[in-house]
C-alpha atoms as a PDB file:
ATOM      1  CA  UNK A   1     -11.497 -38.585 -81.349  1.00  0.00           C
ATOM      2  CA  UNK A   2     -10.303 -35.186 -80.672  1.00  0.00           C
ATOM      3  CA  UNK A   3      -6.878 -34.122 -80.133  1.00  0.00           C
ATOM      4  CA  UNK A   4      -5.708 -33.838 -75.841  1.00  0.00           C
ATOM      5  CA  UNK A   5      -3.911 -31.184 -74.772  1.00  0.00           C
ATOM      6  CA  UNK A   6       0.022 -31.375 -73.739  1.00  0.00           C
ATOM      7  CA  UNK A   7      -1.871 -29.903 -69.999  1.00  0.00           C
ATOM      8  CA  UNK A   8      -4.021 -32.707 -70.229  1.00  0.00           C
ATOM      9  CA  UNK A   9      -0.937 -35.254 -71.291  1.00  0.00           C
ATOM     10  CA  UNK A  10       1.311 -33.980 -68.901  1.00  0.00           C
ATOM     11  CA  UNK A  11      -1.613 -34.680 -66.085  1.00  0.00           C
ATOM     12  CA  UNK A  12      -2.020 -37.981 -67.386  1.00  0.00           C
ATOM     13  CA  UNK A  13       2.013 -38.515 -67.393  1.00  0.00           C
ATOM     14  CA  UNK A  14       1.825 -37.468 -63.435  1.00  0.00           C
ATOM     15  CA  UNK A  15      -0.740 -39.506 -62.462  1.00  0.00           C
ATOM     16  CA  UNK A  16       1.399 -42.169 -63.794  1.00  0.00           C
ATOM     17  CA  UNK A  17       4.197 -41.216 -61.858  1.00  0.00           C
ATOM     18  CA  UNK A  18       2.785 -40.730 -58.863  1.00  0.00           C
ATOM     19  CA  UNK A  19       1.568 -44.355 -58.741  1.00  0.00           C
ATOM     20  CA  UNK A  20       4.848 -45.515 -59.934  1.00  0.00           C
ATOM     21  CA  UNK A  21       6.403 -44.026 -57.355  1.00  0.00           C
ATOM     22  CA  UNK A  22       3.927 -45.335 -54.664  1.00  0.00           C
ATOM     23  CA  UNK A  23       3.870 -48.994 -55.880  1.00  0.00           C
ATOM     24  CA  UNK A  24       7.823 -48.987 -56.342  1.00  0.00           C
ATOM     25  CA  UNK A  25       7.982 -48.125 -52.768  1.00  0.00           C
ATOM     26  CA  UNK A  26       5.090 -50.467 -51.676  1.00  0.00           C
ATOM     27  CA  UNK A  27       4.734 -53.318 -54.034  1.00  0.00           C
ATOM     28  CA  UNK A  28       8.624 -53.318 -55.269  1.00  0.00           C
ATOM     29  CA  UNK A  29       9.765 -52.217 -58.900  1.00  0.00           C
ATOM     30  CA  UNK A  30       9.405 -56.471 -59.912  1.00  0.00           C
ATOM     31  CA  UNK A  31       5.954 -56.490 -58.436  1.00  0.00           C
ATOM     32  CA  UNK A  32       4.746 -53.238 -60.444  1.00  0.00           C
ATOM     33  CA  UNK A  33       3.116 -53.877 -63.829  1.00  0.00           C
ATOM     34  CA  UNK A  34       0.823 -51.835 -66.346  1.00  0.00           C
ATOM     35  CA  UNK A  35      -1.531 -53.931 -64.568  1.00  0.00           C
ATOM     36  CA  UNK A  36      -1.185 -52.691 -61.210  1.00  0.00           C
ATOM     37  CA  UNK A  37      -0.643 -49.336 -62.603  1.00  0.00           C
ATOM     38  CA  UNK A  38      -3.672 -49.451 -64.509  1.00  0.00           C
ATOM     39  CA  UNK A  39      -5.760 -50.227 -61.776  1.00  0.00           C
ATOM     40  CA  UNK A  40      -4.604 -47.477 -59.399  1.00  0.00           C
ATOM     41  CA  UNK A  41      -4.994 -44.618 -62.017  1.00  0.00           C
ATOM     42  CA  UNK A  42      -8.094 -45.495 -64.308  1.00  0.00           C
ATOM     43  CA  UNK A  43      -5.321 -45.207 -67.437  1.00  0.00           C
ATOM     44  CA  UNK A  44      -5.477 -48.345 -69.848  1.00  0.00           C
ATOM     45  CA  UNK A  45      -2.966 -50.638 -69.967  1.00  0.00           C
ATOM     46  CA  UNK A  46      -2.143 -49.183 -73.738  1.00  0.00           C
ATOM     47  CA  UNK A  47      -2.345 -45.573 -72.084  1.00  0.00           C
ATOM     48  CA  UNK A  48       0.395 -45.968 -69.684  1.00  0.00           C
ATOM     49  CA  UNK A  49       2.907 -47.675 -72.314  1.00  0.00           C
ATOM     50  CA  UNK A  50       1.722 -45.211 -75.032  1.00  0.00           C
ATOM     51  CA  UNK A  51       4.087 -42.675 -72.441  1.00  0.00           C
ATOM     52  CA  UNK A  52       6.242 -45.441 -71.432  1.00  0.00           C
ATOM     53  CA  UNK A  53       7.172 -48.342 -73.799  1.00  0.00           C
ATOM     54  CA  UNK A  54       9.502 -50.118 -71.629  1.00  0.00           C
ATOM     55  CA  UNK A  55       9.298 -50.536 -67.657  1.00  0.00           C
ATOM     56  CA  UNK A  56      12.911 -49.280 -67.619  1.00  0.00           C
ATOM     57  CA  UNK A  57      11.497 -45.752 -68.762  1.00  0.00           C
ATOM     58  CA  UNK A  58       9.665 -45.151 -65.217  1.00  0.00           C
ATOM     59  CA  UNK A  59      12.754 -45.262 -63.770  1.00  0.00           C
ATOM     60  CA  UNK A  60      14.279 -42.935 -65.849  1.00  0.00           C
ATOM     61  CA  UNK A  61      11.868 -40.516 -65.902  1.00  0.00           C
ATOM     62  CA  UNK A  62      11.649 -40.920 -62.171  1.00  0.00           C
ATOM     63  CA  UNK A  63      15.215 -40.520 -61.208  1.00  0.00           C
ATOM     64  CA  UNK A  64      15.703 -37.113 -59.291  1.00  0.00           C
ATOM     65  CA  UNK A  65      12.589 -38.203 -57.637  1.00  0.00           C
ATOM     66  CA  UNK A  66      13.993 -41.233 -56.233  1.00  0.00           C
ATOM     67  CA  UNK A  67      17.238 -39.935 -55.234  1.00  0.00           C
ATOM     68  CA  UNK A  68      15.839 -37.222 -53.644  1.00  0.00           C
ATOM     69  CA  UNK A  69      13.561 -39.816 -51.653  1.00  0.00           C
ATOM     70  CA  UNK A  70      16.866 -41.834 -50.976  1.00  0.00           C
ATOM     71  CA  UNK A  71      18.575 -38.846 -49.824  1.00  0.00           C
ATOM     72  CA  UNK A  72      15.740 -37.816 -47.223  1.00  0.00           C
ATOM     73  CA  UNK A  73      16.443 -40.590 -44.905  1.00  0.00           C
ATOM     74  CA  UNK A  74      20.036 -39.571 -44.408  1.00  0.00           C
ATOM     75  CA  UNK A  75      21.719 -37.026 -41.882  1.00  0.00           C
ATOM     76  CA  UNK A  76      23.878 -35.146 -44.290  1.00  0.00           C
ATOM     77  CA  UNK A  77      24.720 -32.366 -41.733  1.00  0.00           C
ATOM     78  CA  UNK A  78      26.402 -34.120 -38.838  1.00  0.00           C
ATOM     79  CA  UNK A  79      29.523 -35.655 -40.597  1.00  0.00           C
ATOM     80  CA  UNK A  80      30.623 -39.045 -42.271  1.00  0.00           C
ATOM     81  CA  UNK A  81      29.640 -40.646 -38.731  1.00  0.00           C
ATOM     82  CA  UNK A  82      26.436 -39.005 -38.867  1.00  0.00           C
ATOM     83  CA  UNK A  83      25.562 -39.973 -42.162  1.00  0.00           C
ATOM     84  CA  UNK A  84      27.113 -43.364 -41.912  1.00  0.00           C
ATOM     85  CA  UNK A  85      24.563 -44.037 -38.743  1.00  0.00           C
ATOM     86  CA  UNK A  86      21.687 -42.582 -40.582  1.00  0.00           C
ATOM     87  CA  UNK A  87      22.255 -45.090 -43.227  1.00  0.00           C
ATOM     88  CA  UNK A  88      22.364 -48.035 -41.255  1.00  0.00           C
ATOM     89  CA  UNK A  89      19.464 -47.115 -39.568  1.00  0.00           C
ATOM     90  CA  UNK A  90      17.529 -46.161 -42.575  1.00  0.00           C
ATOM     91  CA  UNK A  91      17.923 -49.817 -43.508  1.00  0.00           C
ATOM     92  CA  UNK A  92      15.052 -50.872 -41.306  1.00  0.00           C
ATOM     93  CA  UNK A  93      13.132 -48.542 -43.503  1.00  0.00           C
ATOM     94  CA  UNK A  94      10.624 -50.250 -45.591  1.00  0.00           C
ATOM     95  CA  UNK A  95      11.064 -46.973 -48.458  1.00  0.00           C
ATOM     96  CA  UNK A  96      14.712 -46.440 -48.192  1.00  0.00           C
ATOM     97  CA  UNK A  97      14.944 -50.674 -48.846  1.00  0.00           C
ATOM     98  CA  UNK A  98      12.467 -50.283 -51.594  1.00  0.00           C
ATOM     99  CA  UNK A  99      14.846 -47.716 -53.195  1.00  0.00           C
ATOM    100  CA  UNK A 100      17.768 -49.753 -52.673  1.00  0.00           C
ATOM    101  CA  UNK A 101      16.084 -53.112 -54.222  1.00  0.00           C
ATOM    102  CA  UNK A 102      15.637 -50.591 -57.240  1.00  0.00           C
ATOM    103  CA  UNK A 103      19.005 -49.262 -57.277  1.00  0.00           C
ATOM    104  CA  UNK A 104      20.521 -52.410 -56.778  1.00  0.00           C
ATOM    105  CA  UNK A 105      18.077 -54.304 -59.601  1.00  0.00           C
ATOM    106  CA  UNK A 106      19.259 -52.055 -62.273  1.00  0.00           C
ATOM    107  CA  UNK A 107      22.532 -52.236 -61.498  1.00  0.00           C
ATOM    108  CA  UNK A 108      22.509 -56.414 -61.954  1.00  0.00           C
ATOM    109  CA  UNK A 109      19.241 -56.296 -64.961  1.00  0.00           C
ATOM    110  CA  UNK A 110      22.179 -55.818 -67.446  1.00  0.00           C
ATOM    111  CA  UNK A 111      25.564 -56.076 -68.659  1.00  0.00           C
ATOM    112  CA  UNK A 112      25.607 -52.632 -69.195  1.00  0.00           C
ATOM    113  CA  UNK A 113      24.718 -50.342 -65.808  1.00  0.00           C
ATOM    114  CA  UNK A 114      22.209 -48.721 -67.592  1.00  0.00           C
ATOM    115  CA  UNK A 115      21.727 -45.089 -66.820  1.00  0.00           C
ATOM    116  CA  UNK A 116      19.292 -44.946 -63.852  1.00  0.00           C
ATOM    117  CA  UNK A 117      21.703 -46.532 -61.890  1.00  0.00           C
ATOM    118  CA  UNK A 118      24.988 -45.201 -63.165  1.00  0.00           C
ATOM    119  CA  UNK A 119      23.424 -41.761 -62.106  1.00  0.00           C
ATOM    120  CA  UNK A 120      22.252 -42.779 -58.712  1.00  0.00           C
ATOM    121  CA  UNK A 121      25.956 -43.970 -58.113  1.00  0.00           C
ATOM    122  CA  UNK A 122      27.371 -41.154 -59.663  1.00  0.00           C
ATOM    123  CA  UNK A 123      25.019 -38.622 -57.484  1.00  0.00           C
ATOM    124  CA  UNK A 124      25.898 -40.703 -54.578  1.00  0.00           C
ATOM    125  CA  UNK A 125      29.687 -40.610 -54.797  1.00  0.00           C
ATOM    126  CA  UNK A 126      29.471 -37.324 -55.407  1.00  0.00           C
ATOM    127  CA  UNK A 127      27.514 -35.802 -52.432  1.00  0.00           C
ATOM    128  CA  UNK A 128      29.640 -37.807 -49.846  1.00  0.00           C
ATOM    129  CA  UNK A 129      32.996 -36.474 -51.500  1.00  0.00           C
ATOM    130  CA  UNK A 130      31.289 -32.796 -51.360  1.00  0.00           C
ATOM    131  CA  UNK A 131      29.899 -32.855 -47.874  1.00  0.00           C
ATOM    132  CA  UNK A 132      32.404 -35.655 -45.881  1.00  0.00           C
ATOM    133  CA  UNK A 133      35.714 -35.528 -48.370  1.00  0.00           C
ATOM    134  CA  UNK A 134      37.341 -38.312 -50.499  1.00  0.00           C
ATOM    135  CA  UNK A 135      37.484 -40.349 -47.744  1.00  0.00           C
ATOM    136  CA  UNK A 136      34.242 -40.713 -47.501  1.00  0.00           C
ATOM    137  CA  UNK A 137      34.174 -43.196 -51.007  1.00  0.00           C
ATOM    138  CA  UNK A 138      35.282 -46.252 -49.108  1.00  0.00           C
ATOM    139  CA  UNK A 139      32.877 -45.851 -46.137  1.00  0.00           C
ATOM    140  CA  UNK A 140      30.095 -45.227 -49.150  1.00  0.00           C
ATOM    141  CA  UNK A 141      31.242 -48.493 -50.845  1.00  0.00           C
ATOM    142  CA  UNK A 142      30.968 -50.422 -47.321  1.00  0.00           C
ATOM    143  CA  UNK A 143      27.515 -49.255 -47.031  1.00  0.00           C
ATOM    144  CA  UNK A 144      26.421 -50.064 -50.245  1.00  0.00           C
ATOM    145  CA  UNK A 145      27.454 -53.872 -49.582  1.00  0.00           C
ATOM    146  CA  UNK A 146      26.416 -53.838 -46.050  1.00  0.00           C
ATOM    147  CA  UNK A 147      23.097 -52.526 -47.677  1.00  0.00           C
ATOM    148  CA  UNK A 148      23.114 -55.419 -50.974  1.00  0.00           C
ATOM    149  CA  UNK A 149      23.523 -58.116 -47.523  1.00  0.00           C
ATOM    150  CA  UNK A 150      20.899 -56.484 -45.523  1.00  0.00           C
ATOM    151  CA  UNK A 151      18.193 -56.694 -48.019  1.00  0.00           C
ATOM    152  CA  UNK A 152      18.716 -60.490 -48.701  1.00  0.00           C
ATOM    153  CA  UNK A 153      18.277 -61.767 -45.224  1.00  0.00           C
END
């Protein structure tokens, strides 16, 4: 079998991806599998984890995507109120939830945070104390339980 090439790999990798990304914002990140991922790319089973070994990986690879998906939904020019009503409303969001679920499962999956999440909370502590001021860490922290309730009921 001849040798592919890293262009070839690296199309292969973001085909991946890209369904990754679409089934952990439709199906849920518990609901994906190489399965499902299989049968929305055409890549075996053995393909995908030959990339990624471990589920946790996706994540990982996928985490300025995500974040930047996150981020999207929320009004980061009109102040802490502006960005505090933008959240709440981006809770009814069926994309911003699925990003939260993901957040929120890696965060509880082990006893260490593992580093998808600790970035996500790092990136988000850090953008509210850059654009709203250290004030803004308690109204983050509020939001991020309000958000953990919201999703269970």
């Amino acid at each position: 079998m001849p040798k592919r090439s890293k262009e070839d790999t690296e199309i292969t990798i973001q085909t991946i991806m890209d369904a990754v990304v679409d089934q952990i914002l439709t199906l849920g990140y518990d609901k994906m599998s190489y399965t499902t991922l299989s049968k929305q790319t055409g890549i075996s089973r053995t393909g995908i984890s030959h990339h990624f070994p471990k589920k946790q990986d996706f994540a990982n690879a996928l985490d300025g995507r995500i974040f930047r998906l996150f981020v999207e939904k929320l009004d980061l020019d009109n102040g802490l109120d502006g960005f505090v009503k933008s959240w709440l409303a981006a809770l009814d969001d069926e994309k911003f939830q699925a990003t939260l679920r993901l957040l929120f499962h890696h965060i509880a999956s082990s006893e260490l945070t593992n580093e998808f999440a600790k970035h996500g909370i790092e990136r988000l502590y850090a953008l509210c104390k850059e654009r709203f001021g250290d004030d803004s860490e308690k109204e983050l922290e509020w939001l991020l339980g309000k958000s953990l309730i919201s999703l269970v009921k």
